[in-house]
Protein backbone atom coordinates (compact mmCIF):
# COMPACT_ATOMS: atom_id res chain seq x y z
CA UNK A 1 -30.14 -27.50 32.78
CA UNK A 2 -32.09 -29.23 29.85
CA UNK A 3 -31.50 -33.00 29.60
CA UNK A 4 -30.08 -32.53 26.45
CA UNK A 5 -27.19 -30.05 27.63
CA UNK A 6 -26.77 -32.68 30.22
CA UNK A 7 -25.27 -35.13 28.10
CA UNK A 8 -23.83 -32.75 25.65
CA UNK A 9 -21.59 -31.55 28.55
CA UNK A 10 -20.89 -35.32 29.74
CA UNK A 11 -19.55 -36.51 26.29
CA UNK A 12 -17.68 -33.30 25.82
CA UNK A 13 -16.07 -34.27 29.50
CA UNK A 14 -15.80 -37.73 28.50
CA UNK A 15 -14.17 -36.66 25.17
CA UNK A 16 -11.71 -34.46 26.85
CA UNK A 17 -10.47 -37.16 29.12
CA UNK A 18 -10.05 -39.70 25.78
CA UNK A 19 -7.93 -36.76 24.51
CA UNK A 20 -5.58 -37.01 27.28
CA UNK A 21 -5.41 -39.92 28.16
CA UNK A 22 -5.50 -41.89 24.80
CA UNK A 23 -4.47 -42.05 21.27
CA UNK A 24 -7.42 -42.49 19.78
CA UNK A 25 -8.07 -40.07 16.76
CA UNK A 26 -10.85 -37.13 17.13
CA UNK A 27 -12.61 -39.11 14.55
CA UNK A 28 -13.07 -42.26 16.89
CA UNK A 29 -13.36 -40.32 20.04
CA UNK A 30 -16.39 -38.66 18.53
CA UNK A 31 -17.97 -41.83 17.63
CA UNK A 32 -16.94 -43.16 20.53
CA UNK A 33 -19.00 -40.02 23.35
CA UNK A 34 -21.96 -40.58 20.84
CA UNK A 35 -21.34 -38.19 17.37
CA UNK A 36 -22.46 -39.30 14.46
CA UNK A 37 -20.66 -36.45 12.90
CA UNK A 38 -16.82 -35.56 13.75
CA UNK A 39 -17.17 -32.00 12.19
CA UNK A 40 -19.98 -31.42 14.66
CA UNK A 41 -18.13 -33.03 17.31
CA UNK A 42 -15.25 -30.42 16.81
CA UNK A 43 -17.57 -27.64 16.81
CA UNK A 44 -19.21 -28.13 20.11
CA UNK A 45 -16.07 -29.28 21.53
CA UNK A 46 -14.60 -26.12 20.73
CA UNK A 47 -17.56 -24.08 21.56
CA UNK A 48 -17.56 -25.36 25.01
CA UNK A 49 -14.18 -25.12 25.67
CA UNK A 50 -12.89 -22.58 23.51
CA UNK A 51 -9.99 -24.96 21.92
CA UNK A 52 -10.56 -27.30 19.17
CA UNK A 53 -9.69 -30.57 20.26
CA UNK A 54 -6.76 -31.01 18.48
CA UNK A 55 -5.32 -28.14 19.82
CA UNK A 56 -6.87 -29.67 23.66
CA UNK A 57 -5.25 -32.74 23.28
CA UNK A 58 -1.47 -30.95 22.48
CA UNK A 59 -1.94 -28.59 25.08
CA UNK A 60 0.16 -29.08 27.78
CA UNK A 61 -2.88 -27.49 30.43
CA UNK A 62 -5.45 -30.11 29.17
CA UNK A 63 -6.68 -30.74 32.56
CA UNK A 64 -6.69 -27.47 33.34
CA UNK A 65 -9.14 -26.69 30.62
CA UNK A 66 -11.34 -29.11 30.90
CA UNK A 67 -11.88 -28.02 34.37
CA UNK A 68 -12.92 -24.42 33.17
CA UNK A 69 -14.83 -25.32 30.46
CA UNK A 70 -16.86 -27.79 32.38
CA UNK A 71 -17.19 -27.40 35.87
């Protein structure tokens, strides 16, 4: 694994559990794992997981989720 999918899998983790456990908006979360960019934020988020994170965050198998999207 490349250093750099290293930490893109660690702030998507780290993103998923400020999604469930906060109410911090995507916006701030994003800013707040290290994205400069919210829009990209959502896009990897999603690509990883398969669920944008809006849609992560009302789901009621969050944990679930983030445990098969990043194992």
């Amino acid at each position: 694994q490349s250093p750099y999918n290293y930490l893109l899998r660690t702030r998507i983790k780290s993103a998923g559990q400020l999604l469930c456990e906060s109410d911090l908006s995507v916006s701030e979360i994003a800013y707040k794992v290290g994205f400069t960019d919210p829009r990209h934020f959502s896009t990897m988020f999603k690509r990883m997981c398969g669920v944008s994170p809006s849609v992560y965050r009302n789901s009621t198998r969050s944990l679930d989720l983030i445990t098969k999207c990043l194992p």
